[in-house]
C-alpha atoms as a PDB file:
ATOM      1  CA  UNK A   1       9.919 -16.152  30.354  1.00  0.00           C
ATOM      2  CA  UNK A   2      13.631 -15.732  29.931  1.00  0.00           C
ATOM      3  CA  UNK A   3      15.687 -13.722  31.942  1.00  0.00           C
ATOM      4  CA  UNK A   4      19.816 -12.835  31.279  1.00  0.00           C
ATOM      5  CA  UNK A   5      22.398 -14.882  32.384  1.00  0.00           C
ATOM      6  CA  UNK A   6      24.193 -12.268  33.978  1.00  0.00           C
ATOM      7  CA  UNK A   7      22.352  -9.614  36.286  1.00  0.00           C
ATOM      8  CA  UNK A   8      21.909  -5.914  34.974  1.00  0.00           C
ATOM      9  CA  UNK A   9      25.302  -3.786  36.223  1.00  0.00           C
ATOM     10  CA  UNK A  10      23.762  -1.760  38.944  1.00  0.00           C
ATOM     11  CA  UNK A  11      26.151   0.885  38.225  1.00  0.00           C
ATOM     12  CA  UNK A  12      25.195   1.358  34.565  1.00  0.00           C
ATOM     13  CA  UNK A  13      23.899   4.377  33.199  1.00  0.00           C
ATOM     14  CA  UNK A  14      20.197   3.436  31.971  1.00  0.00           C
ATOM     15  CA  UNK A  15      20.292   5.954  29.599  1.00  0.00           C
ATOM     16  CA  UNK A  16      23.844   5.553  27.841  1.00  0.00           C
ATOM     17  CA  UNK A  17      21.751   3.295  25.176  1.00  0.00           C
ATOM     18  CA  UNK A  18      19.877   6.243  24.296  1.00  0.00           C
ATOM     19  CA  UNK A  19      22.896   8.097  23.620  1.00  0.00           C
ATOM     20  CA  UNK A  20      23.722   6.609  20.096  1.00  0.00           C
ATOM     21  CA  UNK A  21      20.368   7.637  18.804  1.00  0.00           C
ATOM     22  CA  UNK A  22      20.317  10.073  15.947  1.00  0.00           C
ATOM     23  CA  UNK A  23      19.517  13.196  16.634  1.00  0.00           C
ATOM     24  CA  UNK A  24      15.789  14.404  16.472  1.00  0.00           C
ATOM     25  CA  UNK A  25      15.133  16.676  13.831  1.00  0.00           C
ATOM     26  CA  UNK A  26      14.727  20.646  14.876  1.00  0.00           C
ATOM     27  CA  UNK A  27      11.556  22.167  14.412  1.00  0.00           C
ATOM     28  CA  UNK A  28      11.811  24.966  12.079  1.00  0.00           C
ATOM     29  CA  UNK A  29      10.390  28.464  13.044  1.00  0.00           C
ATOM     30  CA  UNK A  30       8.478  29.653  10.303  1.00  0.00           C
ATOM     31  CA  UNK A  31       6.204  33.087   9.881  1.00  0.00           C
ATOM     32  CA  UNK A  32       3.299  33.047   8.074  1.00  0.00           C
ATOM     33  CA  UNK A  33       2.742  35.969   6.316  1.00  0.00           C
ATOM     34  CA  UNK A  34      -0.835  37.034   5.005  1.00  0.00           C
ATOM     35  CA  UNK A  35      -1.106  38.008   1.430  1.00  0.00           C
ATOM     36  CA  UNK A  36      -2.294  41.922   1.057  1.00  0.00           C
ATOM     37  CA  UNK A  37      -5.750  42.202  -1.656  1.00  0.00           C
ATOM     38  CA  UNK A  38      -4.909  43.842  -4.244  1.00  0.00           C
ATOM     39  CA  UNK A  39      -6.356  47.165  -4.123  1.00  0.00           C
ATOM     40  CA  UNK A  40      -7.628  46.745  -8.115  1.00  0.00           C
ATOM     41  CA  UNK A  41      -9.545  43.320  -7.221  1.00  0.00           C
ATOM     42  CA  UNK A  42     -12.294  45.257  -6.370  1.00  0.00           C
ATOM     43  CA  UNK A  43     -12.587  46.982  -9.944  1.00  0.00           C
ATOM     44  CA  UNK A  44     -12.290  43.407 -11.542  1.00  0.00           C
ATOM     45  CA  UNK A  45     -15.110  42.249 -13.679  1.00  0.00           C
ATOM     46  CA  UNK A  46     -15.550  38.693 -14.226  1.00  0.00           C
ATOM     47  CA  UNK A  47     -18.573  39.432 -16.258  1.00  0.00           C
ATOM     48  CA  UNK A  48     -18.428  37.960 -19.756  1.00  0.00           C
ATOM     49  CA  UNK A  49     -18.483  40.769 -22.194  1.00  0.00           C
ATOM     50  CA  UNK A  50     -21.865  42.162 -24.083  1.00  0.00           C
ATOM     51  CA  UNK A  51     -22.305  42.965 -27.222  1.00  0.00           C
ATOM     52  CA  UNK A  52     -22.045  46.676 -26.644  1.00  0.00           C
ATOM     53  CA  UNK A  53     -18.778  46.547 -24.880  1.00  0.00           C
ATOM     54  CA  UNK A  54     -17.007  44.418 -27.433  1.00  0.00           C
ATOM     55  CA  UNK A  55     -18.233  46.732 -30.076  1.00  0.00           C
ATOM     56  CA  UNK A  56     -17.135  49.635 -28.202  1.00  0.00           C
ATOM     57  CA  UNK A  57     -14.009  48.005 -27.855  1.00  0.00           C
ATOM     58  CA  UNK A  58     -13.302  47.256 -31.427  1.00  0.00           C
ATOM     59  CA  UNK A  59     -14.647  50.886 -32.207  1.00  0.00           C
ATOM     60  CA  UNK A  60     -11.522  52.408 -30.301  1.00  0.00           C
ATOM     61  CA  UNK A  61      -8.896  49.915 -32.231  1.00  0.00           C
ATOM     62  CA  UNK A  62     -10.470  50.688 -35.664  1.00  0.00           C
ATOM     63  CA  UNK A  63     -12.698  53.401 -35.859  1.00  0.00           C
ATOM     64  CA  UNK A  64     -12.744  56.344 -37.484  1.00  0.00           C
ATOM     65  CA  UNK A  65     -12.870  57.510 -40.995  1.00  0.00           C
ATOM     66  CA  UNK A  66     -10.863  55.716 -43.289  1.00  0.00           C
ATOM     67  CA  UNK A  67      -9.391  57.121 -46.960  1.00  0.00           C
ATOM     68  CA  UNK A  68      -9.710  54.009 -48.506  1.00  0.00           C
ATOM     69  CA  UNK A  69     -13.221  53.221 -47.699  1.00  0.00           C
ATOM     70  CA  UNK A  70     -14.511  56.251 -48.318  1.00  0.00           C
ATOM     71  CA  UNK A  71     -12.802  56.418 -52.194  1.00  0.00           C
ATOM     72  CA  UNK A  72     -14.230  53.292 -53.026  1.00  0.00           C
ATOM     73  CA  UNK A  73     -17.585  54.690 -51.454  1.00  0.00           C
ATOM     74  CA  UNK A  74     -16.887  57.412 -53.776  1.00  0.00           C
ATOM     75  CA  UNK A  75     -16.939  55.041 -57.270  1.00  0.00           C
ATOM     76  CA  UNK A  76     -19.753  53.551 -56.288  1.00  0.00           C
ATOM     77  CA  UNK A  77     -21.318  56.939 -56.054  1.00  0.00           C
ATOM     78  CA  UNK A  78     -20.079  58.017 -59.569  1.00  0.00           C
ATOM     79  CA  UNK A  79     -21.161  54.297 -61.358  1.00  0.00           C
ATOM     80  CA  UNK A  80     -24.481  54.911 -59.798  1.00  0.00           C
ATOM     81  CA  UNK A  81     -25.223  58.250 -61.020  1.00  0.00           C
ATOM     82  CA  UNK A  82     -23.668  56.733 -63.789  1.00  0.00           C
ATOM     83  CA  UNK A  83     -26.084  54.198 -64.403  1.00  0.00           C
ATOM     84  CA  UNK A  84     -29.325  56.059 -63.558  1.00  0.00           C
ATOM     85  CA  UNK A  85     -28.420  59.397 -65.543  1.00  0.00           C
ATOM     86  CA  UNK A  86     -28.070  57.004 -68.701  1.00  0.00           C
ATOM     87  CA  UNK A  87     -30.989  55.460 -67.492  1.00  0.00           C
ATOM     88  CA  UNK A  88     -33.290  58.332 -67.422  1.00  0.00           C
ATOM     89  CA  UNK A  89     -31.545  59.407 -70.867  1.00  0.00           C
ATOM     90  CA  UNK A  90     -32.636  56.945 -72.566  1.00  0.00           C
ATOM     91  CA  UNK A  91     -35.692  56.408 -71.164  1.00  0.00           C
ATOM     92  CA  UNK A  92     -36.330  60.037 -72.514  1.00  0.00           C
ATOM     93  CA  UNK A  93     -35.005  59.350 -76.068  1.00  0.00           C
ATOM     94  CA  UNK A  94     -37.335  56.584 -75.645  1.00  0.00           C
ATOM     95  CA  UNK A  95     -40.311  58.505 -75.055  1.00  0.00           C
ATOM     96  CA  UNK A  96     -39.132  61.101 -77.494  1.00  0.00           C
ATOM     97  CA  UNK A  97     -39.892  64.217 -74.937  1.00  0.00           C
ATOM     98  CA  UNK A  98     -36.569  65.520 -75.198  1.00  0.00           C
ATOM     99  CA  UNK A  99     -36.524  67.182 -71.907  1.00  0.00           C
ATOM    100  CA  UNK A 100     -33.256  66.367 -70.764  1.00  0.00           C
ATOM    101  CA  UNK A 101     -30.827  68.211 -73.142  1.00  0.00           C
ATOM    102  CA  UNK A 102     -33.656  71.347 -72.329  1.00  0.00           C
ATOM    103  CA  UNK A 103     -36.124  71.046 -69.366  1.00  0.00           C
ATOM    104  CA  UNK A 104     -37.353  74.639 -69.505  1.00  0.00           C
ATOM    105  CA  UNK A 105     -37.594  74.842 -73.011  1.00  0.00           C
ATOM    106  CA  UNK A 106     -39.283  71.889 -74.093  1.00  0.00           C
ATOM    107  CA  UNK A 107     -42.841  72.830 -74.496  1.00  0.00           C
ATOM    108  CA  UNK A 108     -45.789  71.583 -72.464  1.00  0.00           C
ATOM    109  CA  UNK A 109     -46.465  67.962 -72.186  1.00  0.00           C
ATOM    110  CA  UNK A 110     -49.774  65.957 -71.109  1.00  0.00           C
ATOM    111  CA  UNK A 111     -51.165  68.751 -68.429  1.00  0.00           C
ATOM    112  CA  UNK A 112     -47.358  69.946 -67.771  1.00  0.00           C
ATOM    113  CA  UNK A 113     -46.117  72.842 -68.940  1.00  0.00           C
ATOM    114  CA  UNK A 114     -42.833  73.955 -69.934  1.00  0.00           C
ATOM    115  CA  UNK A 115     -41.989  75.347 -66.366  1.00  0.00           C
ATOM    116  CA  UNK A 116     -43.669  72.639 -64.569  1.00  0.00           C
ATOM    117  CA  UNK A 117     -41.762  69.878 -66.748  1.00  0.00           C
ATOM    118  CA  UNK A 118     -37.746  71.477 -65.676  1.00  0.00           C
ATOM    119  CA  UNK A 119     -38.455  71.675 -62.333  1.00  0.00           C
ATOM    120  CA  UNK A 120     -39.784  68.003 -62.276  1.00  0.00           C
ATOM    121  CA  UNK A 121     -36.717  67.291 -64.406  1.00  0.00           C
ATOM    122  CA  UNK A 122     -34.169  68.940 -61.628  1.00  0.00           C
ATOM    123  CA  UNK A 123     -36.065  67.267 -58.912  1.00  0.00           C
ATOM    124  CA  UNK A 124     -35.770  63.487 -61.094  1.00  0.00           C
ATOM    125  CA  UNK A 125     -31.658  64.827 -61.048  1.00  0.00           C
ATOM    126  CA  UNK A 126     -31.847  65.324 -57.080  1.00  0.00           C
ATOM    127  CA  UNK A 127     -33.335  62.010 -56.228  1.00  0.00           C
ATOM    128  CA  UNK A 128     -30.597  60.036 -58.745  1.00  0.00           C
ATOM    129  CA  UNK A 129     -27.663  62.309 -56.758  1.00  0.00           C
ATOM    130  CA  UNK A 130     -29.332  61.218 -53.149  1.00  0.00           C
ATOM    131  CA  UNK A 131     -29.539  57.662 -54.109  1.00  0.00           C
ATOM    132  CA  UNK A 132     -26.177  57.589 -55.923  1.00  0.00           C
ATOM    133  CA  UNK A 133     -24.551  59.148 -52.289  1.00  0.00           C
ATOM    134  CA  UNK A 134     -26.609  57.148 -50.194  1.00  0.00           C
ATOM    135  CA  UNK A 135     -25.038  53.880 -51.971  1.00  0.00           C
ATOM    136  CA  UNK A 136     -21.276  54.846 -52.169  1.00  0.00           C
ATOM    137  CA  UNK A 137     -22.006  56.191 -48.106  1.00  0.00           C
ATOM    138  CA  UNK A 138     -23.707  52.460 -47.432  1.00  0.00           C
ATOM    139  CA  UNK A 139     -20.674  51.069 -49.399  1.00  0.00           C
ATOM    140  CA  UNK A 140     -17.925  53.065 -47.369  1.00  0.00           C
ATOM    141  CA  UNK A 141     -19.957  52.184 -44.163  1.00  0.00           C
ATOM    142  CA  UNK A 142     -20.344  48.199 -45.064  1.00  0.00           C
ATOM    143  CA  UNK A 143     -16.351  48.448 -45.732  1.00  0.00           C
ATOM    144  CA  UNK A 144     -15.291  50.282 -42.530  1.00  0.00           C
ATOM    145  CA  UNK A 145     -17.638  48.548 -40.044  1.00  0.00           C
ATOM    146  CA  UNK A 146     -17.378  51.642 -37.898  1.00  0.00           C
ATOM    147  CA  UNK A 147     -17.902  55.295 -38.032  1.00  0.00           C
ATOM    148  CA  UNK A 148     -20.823  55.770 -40.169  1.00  0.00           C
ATOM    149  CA  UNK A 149     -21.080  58.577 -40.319  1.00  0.00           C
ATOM    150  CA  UNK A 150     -17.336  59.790 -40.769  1.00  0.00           C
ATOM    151  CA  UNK A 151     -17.423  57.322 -43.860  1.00  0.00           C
ATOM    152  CA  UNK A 152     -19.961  59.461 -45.538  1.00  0.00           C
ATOM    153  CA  UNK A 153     -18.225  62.437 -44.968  1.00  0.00           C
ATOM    154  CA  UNK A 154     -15.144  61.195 -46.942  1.00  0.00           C
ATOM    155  CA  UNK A 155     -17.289  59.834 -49.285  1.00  0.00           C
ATOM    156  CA  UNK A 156     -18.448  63.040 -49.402  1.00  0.00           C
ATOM    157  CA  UNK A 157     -15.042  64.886 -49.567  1.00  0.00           C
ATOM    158  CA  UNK A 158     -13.669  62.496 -51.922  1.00  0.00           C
ATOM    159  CA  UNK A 159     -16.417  64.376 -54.120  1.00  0.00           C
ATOM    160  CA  UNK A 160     -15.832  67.264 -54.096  1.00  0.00           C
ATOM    161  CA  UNK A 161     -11.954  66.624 -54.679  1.00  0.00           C
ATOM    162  CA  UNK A 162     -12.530  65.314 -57.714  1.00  0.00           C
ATOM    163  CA  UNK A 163     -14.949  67.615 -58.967  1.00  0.00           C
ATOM    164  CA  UNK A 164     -12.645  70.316 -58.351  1.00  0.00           C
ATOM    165  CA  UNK A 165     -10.205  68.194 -59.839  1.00  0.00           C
ATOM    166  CA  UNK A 166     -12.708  67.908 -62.826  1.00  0.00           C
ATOM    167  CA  UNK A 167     -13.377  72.023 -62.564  1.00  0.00           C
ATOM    168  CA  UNK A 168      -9.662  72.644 -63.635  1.00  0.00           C
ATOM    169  CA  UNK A 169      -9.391  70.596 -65.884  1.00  0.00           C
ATOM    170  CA  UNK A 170     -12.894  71.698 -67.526  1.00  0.00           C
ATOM    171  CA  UNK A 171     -11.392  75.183 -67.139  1.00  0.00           C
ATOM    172  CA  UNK A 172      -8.191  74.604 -68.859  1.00  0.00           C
ATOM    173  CA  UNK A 173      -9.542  72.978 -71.975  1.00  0.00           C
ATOM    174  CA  UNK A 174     -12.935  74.656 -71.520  1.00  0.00           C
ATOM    175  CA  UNK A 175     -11.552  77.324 -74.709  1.00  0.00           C
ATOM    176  CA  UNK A 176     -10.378  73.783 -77.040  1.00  0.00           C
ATOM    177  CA  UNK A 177     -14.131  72.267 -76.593  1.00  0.00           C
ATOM    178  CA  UNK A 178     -16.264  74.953 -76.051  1.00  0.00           C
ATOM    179  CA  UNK A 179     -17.594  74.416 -73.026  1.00  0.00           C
ATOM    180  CA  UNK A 180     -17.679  77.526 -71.710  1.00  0.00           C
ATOM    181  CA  UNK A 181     -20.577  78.168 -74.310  1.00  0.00           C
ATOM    182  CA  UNK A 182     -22.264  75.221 -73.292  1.00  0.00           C
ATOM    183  CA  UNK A 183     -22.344  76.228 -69.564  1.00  0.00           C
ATOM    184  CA  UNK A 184     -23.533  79.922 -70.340  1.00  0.00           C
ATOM    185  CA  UNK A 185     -26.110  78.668 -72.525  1.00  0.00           C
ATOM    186  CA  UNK A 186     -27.499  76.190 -69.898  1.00  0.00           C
ATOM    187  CA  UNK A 187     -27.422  78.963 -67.261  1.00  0.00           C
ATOM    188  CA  UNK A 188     -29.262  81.433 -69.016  1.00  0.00           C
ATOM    189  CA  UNK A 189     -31.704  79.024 -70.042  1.00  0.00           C
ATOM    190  CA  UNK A 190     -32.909  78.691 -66.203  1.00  0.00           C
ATOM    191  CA  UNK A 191     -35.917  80.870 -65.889  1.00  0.00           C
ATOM    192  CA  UNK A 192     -34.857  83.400 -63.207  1.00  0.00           C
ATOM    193  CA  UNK A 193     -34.402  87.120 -63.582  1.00  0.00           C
ATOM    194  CA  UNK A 194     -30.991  88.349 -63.905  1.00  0.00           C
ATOM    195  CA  UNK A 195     -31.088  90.119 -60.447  1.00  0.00           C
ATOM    196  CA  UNK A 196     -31.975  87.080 -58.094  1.00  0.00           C
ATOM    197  CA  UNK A 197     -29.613  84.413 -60.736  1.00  0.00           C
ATOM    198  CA  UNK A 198     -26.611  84.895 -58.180  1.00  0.00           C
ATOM    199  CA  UNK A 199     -29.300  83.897 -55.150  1.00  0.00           C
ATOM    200  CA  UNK A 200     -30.694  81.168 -57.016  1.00  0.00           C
ATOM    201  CA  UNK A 201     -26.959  79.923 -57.945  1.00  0.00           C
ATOM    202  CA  UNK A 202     -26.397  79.773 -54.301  1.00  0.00           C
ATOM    203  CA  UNK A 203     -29.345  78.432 -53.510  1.00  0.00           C
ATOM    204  CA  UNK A 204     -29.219  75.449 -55.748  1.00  0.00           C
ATOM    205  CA  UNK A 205     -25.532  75.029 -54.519  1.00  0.00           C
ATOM    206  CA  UNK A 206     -26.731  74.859 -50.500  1.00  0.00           C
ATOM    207  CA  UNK A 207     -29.481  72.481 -52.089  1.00  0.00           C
ATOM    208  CA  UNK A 208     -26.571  69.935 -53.861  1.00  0.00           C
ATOM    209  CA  UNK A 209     -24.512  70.233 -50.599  1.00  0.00           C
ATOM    210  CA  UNK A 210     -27.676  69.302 -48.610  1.00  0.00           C
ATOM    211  CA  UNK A 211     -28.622  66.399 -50.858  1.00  0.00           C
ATOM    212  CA  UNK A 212     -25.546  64.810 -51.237  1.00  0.00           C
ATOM    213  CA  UNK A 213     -23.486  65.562 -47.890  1.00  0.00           C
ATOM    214  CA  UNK A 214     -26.971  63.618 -46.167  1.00  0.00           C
ATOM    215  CA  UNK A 215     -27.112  60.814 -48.683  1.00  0.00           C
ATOM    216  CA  UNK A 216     -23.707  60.034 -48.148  1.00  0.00           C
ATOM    217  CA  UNK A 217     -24.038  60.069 -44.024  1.00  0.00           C
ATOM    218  CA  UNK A 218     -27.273  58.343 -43.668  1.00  0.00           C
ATOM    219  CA  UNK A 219     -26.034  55.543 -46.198  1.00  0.00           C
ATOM    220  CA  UNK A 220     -22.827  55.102 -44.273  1.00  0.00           C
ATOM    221  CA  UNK A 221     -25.348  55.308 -40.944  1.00  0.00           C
ATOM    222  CA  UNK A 222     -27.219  51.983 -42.437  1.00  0.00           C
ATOM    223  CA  UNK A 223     -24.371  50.474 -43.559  1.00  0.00           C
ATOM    224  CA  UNK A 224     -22.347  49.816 -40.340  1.00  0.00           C
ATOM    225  CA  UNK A 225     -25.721  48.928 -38.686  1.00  0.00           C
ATOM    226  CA  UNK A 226     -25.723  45.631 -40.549  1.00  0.00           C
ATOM    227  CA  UNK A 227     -22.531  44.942 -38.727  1.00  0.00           C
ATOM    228  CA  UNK A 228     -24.226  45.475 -35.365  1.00  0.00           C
ATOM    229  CA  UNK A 229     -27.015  43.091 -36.085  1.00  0.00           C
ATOM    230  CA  UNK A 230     -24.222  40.721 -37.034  1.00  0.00           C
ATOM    231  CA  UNK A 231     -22.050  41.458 -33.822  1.00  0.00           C
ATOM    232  CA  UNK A 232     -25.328  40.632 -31.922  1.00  0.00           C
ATOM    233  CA  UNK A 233     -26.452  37.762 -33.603  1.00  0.00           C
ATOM    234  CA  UNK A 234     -22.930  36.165 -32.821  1.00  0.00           C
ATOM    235  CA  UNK A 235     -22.733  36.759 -29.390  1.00  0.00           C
ATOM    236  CA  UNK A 236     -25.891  35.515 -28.654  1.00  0.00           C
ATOM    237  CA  UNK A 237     -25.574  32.357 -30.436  1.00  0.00           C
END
C-alpha cells in the first residue's frame, strides 16, 4: 500500500472536489392525464358485416327505380309479345283455323264452339301479355339489382307511355288508313249486348291493367332475387 508524500491539509474542505461536478439533472414534474372513452365506443361494432347489412347498405346508395332499366325492361316486353303473337299467328295459319283475325266468328271447331273458341283465344292473348311483362320486369330487375318491384312499375309505365304515344298517333292517321273501321268492326264483333259493352270495356281494361301491372312486378321481384343468392354466395365463400 502506498500512501502520499505529503499529508492531507487538515484545513481543506473535503468537499471542494465535489464542487466541479456537473450538475445533476432536474427531475421533471410531469401530470399524467387519463384519456376520457369516447362516449360512441360503446355503439361500435367490430362485427364483420352479413349479408343482409351489406345489401341493405348498397340498397340505400342505389336503390330505387331507375328510367333506364325499366325502358329496356320495356323492349324486352314489346320483342316478346312480339315473338309469341307471330308465333301463335302462324301457328294458326298453320293449322288453317283462322281464329285469330275472328275468334267469335269462326265457327265451331273439334267440341268448341264459336263462343267457346274467342274466349280461349283472349285468354291464349292474356297469358302471351303476362309472360311478355313478366320478362321485360325480370329484365329491368336483373339490370337494377335493387327495387324489384319499383322496376316493374316503370316497366310498367314505360307502357303505357308509349301506347298512348301509339293512341295519338293511331288517332291522327286513323282517317288516312282506316283504322277507325277496323277498331269498330272488332268491337262490335265481341258478343255482348249493347247495354253492358261499356261494363265489359272496363272490365277487360281492369283485367289488362291487372295482368300486365303484376307480370311486370313479380318478374322484377325474381329478378333482383338472383342478385341476393349471388350477394350470399360471395360472402360466404
Amino acid at each position: 500500500m502506498s500512501y502520499p508524500l505529503y499529508p492531507a491539509d487538515p484545513n481543506r474542505d473535503p468537499a471542494e472536489p465535489f464542487r466541479k461536478l456537473d450538475t445533476a439533472p432536474t427531475a421533471v414534474v410531469m401530470t399524467a392525464v387519463e384519456t376520457q372513452p369516447d362516449p360512441w365506443d360503446e355503439f361500435t361494432d367490430a362485427r364483420p358485416l352479413t349479408a343482409e347489412e351489406a345489401t341493405e347498405r348498397q340498397r340505400e346508395a342505389f336503390g330505387g327505380p331507375k328510367v333506364g332499366s325499366g325502358f329496356f325492361g320495356w323492349l324486352i316486353a314489346a320483342a316478346t309479345a312480339a315473338l309469341l303473337a307471330g308465333l301463335l299467328v302462324a301457328a294458326d295459319t298453320v293449322l288453317e283455323l283462322d281464329v285469330v283475325p275472328d275468334p267469335w266468328g269462326s265457327g265451331d271447331i273439334g267440341p268448341f264452339d264459336a263462343l267457346t273458341i274467342g274466349w280461349i283465344v283472349v285468354g291464349t292473348l292474356l297469358a302471351i301479355v303476362f309472360a311478355s311483362f313478366y320478362c321485360g320486369g325480370y329484365v329491368a330487375g336483373r339490370m337494377s339489382r335493387f327495387s324489384g318491384v319499383a322496376q316493374g312499375l316503370v316497366v310498367w309505365l314505360w307502357a303505357v307511355v308509349i301506347a298512348v304515344i301509339v293512341g295519338v298517333v293511331a288517332a291522327v292517321l286513323g282517317a288516312r288508313l282506316g283504322l277507325e273501321d277496323a277498331v269498330l268492326s272488332a268491337v262490335r264483333a265481341v258478343p255482348v249486348p249493347d247495354d253492358l259493352r261499356l261494363t265489359a270495356w272496363i272490365g277487360a281494361a281492369v283485367v289488362v291493367v291487372a295482368v300486365t301491372l303484376g307480370g311486370a312486378i313479380l318478374g322484377g321481384h325474381l329478378g333482383v332475387r338472383y342478385h341476393r343468392r349471388v350477394d350470399r354466395a360471395g360472402l360466404a365463400a
